[in-house]
Protein backbone atom coordinates (compact mmCIF):
# COMPACT_ATOMS: atom_id res chain seq x y z
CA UNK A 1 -5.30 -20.62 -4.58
CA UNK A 2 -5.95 -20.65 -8.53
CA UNK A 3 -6.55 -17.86 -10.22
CA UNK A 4 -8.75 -17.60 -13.60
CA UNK A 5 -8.03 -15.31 -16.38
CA UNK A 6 -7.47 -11.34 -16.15
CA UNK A 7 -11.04 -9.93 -17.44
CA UNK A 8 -10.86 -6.27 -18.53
CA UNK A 9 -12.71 -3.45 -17.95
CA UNK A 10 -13.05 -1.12 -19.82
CA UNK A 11 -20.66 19.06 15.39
CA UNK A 12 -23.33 18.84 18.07
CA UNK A 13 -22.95 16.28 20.48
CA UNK A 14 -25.72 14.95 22.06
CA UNK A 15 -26.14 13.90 26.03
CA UNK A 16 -24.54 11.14 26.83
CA UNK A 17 -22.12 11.10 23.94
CA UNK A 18 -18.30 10.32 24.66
CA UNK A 19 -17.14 11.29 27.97
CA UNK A 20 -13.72 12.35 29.55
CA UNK A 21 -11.54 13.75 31.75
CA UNK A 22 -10.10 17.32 31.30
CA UNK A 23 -6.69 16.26 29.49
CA UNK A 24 -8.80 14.09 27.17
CA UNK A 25 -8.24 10.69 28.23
CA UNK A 26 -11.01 8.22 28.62
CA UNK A 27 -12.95 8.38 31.96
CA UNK A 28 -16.88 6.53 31.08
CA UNK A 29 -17.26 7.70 34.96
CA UNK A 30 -17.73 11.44 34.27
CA UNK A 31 -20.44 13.52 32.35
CA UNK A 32 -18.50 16.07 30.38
CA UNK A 33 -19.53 19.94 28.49
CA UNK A 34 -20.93 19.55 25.08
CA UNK A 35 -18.11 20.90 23.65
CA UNK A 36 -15.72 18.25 25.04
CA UNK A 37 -14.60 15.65 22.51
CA UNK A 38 -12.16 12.42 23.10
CA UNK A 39 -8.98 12.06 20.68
CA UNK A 40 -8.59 8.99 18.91
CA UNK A 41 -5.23 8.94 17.50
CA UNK A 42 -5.00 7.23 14.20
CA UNK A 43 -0.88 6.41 13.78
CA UNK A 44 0.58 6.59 10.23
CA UNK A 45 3.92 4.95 9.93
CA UNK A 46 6.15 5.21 6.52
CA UNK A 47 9.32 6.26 4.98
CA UNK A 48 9.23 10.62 5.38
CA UNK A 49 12.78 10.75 4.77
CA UNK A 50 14.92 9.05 2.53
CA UNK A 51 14.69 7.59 -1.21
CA UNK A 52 10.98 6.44 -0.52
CA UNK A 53 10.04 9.81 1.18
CA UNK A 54 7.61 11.10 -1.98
CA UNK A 55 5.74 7.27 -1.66
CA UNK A 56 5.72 7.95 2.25
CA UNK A 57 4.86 11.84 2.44
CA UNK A 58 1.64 11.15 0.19
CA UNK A 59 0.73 8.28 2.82
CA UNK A 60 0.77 9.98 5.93
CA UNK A 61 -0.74 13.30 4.53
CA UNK A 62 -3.91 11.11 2.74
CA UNK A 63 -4.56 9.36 6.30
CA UNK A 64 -4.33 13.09 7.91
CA UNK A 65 -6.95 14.00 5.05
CA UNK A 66 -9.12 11.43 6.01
CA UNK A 67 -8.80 12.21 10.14
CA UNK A 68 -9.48 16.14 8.82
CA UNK A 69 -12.61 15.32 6.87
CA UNK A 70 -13.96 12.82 9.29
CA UNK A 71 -13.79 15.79 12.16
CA UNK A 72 -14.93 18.04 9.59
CA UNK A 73 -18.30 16.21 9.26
CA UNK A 74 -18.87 14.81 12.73
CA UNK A 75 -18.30 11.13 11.16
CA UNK A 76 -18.20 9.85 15.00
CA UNK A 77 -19.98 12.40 17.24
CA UNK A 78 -18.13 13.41 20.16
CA UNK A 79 -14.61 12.08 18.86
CA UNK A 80 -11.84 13.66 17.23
CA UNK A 81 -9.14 11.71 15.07
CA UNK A 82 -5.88 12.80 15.13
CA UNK A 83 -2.75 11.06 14.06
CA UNK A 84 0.49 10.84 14.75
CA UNK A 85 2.71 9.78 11.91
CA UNK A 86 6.27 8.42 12.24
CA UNK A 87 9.25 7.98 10.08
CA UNK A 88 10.46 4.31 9.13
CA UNK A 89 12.80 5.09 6.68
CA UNK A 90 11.92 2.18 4.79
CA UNK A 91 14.17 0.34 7.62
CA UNK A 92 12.33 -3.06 9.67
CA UNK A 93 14.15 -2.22 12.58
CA UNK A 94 12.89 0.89 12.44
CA UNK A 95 9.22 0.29 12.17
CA UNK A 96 9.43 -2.36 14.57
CA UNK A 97 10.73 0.73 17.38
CA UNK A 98 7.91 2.73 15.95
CA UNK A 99 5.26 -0.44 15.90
CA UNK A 100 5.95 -0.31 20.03
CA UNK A 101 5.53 3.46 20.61
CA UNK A 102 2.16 3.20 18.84
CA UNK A 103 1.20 0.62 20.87
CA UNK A 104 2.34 2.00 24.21
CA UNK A 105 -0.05 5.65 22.88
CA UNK A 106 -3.12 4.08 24.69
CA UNK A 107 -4.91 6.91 22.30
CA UNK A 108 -3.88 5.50 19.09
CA UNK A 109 -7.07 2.39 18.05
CA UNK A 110 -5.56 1.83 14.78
CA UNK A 111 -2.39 2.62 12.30
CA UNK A 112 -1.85 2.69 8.92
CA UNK A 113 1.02 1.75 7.18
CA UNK A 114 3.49 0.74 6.24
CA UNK A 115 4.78 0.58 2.83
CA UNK A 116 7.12 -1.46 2.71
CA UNK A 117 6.05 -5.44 3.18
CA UNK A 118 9.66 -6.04 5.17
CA UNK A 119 9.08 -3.48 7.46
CA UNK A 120 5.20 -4.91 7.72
CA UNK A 121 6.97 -8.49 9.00
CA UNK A 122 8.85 -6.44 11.78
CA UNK A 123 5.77 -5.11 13.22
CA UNK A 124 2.66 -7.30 12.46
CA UNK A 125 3.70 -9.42 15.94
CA UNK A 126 3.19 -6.09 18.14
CA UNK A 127 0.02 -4.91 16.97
CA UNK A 128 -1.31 -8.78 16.76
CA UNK A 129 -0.60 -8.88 20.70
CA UNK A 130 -1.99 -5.25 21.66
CA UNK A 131 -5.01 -6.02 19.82
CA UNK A 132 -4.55 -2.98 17.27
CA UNK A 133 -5.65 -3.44 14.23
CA UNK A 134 -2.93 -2.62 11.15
CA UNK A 135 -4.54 -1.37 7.85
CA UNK A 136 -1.77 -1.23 5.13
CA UNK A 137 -2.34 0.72 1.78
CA UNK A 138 0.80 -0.47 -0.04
CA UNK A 139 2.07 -4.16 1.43
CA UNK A 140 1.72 -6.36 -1.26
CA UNK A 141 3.95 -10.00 0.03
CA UNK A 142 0.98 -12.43 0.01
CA UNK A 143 2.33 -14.07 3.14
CA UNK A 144 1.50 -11.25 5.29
CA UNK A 145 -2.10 -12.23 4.83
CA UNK A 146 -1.89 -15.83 4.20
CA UNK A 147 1.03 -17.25 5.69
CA UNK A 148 4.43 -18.57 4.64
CA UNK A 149 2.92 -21.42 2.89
CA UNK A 150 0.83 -19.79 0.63
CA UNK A 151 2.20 -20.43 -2.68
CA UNK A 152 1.44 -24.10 -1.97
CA UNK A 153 -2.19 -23.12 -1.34
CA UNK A 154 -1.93 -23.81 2.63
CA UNK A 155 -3.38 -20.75 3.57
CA UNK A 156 -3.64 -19.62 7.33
CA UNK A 157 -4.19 -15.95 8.37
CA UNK A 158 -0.80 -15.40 10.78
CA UNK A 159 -2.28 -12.24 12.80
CA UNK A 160 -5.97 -11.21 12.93
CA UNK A 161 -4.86 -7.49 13.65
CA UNK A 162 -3.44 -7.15 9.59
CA UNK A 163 -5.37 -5.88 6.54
CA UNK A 164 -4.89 -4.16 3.93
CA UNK A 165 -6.06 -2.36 0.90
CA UNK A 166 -3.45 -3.12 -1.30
CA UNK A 167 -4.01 -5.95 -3.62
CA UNK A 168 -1.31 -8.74 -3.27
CA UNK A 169 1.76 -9.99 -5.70
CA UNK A 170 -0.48 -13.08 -6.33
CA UNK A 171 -2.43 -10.41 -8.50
CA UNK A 172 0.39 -8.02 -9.51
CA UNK A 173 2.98 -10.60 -10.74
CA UNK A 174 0.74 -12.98 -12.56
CA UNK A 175 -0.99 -9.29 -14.46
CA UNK A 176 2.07 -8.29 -14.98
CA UNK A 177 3.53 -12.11 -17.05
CA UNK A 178 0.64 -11.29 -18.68
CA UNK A 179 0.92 -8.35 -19.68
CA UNK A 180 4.50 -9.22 -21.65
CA UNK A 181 3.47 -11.95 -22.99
CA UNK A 182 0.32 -11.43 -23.76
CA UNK A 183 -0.34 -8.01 -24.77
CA UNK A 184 3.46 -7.12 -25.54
CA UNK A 185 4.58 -10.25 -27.12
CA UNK A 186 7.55 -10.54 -25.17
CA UNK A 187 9.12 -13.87 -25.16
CA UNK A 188 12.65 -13.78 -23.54
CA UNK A 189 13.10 -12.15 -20.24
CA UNK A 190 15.69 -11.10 -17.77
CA UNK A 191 14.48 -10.72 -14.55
CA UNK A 192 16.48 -8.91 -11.76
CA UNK A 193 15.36 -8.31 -7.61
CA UNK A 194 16.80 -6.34 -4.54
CA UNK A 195 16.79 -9.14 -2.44
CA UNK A 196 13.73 -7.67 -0.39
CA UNK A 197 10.79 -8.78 0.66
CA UNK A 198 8.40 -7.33 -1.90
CA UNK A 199 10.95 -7.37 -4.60
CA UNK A 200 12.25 -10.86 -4.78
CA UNK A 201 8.65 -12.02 -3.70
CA UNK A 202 7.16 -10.13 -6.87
CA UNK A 203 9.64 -11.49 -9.10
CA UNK A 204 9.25 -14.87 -8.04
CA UNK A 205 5.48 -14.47 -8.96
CA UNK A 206 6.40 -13.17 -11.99
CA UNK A 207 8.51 -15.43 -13.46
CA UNK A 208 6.45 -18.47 -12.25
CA UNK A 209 3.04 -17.46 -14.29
CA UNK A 210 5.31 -15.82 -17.59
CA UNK A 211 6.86 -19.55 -17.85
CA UNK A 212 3.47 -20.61 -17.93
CA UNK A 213 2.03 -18.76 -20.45
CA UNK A 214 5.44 -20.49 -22.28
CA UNK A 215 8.01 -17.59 -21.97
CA UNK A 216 11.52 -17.95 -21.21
CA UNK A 217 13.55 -16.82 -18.25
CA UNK A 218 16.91 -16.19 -19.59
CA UNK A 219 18.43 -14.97 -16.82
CA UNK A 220 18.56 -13.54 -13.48
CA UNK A 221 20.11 -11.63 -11.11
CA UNK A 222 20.08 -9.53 -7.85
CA UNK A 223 20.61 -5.82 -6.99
CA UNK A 224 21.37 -4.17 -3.46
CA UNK A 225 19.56 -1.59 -2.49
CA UNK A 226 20.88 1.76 -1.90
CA UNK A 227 23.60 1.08 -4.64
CA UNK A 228 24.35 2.60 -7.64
CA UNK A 229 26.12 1.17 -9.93
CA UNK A 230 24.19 -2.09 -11.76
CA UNK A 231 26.80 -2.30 -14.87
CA UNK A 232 27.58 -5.71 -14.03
CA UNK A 233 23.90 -6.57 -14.36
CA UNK A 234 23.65 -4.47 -17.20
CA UNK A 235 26.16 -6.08 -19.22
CA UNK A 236 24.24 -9.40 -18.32
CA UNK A 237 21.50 -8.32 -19.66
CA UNK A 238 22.58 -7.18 -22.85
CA UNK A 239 24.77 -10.55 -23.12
CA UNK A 240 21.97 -12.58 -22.49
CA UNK A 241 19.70 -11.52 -25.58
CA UNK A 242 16.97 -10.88 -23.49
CA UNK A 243 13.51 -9.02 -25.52
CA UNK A 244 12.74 -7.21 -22.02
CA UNK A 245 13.83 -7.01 -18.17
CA UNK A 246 11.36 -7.59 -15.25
CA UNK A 247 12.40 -5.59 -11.77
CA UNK A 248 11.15 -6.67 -8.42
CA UNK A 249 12.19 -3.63 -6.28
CA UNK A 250 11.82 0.18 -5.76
CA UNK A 251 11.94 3.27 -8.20
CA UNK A 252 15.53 4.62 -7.01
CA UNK A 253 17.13 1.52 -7.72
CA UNK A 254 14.85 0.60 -10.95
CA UNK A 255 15.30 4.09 -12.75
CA UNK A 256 19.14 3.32 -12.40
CA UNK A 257 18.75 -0.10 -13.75
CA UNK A 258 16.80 1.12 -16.98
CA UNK A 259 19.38 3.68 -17.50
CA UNK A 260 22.58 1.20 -17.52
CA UNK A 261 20.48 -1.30 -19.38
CA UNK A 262 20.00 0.87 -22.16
CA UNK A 263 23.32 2.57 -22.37
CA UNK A 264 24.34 -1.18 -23.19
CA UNK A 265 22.50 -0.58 -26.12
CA UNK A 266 20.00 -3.40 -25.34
CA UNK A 267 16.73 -1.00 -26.26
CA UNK A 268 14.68 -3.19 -24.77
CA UNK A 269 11.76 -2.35 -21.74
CA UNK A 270 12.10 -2.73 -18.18
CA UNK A 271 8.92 -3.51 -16.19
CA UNK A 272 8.36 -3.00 -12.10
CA UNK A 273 5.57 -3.94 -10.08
CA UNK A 274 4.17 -0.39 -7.77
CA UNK A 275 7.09 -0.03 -6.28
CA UNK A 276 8.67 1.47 -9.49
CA UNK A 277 5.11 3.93 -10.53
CA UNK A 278 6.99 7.01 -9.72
CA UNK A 279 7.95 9.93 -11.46
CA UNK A 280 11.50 9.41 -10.08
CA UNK A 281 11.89 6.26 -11.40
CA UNK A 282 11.74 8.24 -14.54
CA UNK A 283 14.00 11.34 -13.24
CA UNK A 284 16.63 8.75 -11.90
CA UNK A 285 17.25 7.25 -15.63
CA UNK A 286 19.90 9.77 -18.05
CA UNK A 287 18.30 7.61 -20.33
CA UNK A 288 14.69 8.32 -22.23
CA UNK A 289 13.08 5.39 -21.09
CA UNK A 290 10.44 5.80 -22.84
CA UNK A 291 8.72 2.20 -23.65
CA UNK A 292 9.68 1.14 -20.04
CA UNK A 293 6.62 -0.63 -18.03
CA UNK A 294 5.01 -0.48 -14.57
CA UNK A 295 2.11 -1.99 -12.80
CA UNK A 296 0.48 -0.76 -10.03
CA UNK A 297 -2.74 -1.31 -7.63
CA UNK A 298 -6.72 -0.38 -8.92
CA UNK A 299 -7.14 1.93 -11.09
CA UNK A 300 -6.06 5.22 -11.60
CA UNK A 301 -7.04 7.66 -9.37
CA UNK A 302 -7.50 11.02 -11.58
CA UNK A 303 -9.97 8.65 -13.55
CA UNK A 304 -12.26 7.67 -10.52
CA UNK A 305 -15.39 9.30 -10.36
CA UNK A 306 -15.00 7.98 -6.50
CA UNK A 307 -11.97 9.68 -6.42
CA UNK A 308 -12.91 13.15 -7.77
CA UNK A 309 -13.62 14.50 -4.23
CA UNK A 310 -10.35 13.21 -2.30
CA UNK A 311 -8.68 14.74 -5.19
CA UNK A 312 -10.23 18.34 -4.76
CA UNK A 313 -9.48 18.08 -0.90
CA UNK A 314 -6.40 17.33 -1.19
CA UNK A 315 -5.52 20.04 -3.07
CA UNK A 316 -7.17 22.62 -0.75
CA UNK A 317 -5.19 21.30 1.91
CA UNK A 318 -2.27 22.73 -0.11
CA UNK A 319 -0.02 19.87 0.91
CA UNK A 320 3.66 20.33 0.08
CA UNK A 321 4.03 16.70 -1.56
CA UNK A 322 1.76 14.69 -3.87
CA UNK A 323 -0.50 11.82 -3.08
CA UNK A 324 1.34 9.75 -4.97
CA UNK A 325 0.83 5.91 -6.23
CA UNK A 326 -0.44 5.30 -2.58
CA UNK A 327 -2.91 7.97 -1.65
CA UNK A 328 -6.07 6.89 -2.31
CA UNK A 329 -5.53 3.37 -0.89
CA UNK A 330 -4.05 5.77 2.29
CA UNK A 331 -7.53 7.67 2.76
CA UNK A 332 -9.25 4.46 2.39
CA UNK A 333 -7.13 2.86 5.19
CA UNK A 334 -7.73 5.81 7.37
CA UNK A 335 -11.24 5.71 6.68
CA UNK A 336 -11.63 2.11 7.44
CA UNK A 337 -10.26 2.83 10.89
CA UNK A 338 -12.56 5.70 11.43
CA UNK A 339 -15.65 3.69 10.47
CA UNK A 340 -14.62 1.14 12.91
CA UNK A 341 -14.42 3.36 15.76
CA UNK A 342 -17.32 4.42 14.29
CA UNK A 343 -19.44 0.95 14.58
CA UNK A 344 -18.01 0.91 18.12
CA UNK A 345 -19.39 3.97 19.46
CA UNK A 346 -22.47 3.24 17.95
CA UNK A 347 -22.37 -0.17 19.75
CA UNK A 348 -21.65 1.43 23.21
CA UNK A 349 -23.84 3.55 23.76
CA UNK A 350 -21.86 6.94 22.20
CA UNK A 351 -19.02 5.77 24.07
CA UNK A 352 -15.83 4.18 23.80
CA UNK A 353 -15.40 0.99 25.81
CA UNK A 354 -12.47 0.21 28.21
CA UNK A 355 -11.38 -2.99 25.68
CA UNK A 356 -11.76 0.00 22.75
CA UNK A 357 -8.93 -1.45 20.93
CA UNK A 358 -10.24 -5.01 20.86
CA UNK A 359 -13.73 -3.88 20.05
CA UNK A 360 -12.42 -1.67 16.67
CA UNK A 361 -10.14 -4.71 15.43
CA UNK A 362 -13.30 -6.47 15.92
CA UNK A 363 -15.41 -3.95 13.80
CA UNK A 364 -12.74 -3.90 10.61
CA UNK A 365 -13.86 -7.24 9.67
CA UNK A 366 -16.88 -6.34 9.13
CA UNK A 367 -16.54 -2.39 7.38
CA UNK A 368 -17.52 -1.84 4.03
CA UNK A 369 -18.02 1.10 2.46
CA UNK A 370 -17.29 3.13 -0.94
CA UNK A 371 -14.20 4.59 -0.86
CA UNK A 372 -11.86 6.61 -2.96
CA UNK A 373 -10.84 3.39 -4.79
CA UNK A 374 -13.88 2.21 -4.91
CA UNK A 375 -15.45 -0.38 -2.66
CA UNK A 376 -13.58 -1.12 0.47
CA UNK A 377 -13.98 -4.65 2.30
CA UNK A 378 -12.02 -7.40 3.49
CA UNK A 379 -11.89 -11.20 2.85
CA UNK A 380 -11.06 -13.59 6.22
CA UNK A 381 -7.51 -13.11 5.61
CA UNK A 382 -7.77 -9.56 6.00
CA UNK A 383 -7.02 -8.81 2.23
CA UNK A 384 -8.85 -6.23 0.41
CA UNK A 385 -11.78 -7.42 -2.01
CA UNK A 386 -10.99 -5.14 -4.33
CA UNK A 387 -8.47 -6.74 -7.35
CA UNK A 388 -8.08 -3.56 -9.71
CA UNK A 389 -4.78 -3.33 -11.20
CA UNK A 390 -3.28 -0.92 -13.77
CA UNK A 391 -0.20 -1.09 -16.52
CA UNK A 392 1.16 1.70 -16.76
CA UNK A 393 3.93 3.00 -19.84
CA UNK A 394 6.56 5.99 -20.26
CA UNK A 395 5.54 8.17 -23.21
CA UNK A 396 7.13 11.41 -23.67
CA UNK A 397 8.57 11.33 -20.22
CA UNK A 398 5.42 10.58 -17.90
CA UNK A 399 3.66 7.44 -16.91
CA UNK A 400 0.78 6.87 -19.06
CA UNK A 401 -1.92 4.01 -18.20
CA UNK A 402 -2.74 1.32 -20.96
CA UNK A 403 -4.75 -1.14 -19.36
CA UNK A 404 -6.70 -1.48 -16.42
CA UNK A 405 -8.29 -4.86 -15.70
CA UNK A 406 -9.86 -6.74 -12.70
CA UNK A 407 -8.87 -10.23 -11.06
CA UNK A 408 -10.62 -12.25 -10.25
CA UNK A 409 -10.56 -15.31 -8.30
């Protein structure tokens, strides 16, 4: 697929409604009270503990947001969203055990998650075969959506059951090139990656489209994750003569990186794709790194006029962490569920039918609405419609945004 330039810019229920058995399971046989509602289990999976847990925690407690306000408002009359959220640890193995417990929770019509794109491969074939759909607010490997060949423009959808809201590395790596070259006249860069799925996959993106534009790659190298100490790649860096460093990977391990980089003395940037927007990538760097780059999905949140009202609800709910980079994108997911279920009730009669999961993967093709983010839809390979993307830059300690722009295909 080509892409063209970057353009900038500046509760009663009614009779007949669901019905069910005592303990709350479906049972279309049976007449129930009016005050009788059937749970629909919405499953959140993402890293609560660990190095990613502040990415993770905002997640989870966005989707319960969205369940909360949906139940609030009798968005589905006579159903009640609940979900159950479990802890990946940013490990595929992981959310491939929790990918078949959500599955086997004949309740749960929809999850949302994960963040991490390698974790997404380990689960993407059990929700394809149960028929339950997979909304992710933070994958961002283009062949989840479009196959393994898709930087050779052969693109073929691997599993109906995937979307997401996140825009993809196609859009982050090439905004990002252009963004250093472009816009920061950078000419000469170093470009490092975890050796993950998102990370390397970003890079790779990256360096393709800046040695387009006619920058250089000077040099590269890889990081493991979980690891400390990058001095080796630090020194490379400075040896090099690189004018700036581009990271494909995660804040713990990029805050480290600025920091060795700089003690070096090379005083030169470091940019990440989202994976990096995080105050900790900041608080993990002894360093100022001020000058230091990120990008990051849409636009940002606290600047959304769509946005104003998850905002404000979130903070009533007095959460204990943060939405983070990931929580608007997070409400959205949960909300595209919950308008599917939605569509499907309305479609049955007020009730949910026996194939319920089919019938909602069925509906998510098809939802659009305006969301925190702004509009929510998908194209037929499941990928959000909406291409918003955001620089970000330390000043002073905090992540301050620069430029917002649009892509557009």
């Amino acid at each position: 697929m080509r892409h063209r330039s970057l353009l900038i810019l500046t509760t009663v229920i009614t009779t007949g409604a669901l019905t069910l058995t005592a303990c709350g399971s479906r049972d279309e046989g049976k007449s129930t009270g009016a005050s009788d509602k059937i749970t629909v289990v919405i499953g959140v999976d993402a890293p609560l503990t660990g190095s990613l847990s502040a990415l993770g925690q905002g997640i989870k407690n966005s989707v319960d947001l969205a369940a909360k306000t949906a139940n609030k408002t009798n968005e589905v009359p006579g159903v009640e969203f609940k979900i159950e959220a479990l802890d990946d640890q940013a490990v595929p193995a992981s959310g491939q055990a929790n990918a078949a417990k959500l599955v086997g929770n004949k309740d749960v019509l929809g999850v949302v998650g994960p963040l991490n794109s390698g974790v997404a491969q380990s689960m993407q074939g059990l929700f394809n075969t149960a028929k339950l759909v997979q909304v992710s607010p933070a994958n961002t490997n283009p062949a989840l959506s479009q196959g393994d060949n898709w930087a050779k423009g052969d693109l073929k959808r691997p599993f109906a059951s995937y979307f997401r809201t996140a825009a993809t590395d196609v859009v982050q790596g090439k905004f990002a090139a252009q963004y250093y070259y472009n816009d920061a006249k950078k000419r000469k860069v170093f470009v490092v990656d975890d050796k993950q799925t998102y990370g390397a996959g970003l890079a790779a993106i990256f360096s393709e489209e800046f040695k387009r534009l006619g920058g250089t790659v000077v040099g590269t190298d890889h990081v493991t994750v979980k690891e400390t100490d990058f001095s080796s790649t630090a020194d490379k860096v400075k040896a090099s003569g690189a004018d700036s460093v581009y990271f494909g990977g995660q804040y713990p391990e990029g805050g480290l990186l600025s920091d060795q980089i700089k003690k070096t003395g090379a005083k030169i940037p470091t940019m990440g794709g989202d994976g990096v927007y995080d105050p900790n990538f900041i608080s993990a760097s002894g360093e100022s790194n001020d000058g230091d780059f990120a990008t990051s999905i849409g636009y940002p949140v606290e600047k959304l006029d769509t946005a104003k009202k998850f905002i404000a609800d979130y903070a009533a709910e007095n959460y204990k962490d943060p939405y983070a980079a990931y929580g608007g994108y997070s409400y959205d997911a949960g909300w595209t569920i919950i308008q599917a279920v939605k569509a499907v009730v309305a479609a049955n009669d007020g009730k949910l039918p026996d194939d319920a999961r089919e019938q909602v993967l069925k509906a998510t093709s098809d939802v659009s609405f305006d969301g925190v983010t702004g509009k929510v839809s998908f194209d037929e390979y499941g990928d959000t419609t909406n291409k918003q993307l955001t620089v970000y830059k330390v000043e002073g300690g905090a992540w301050k945004d620069v430029k917002s722009a649009t892509f557009e295909d």
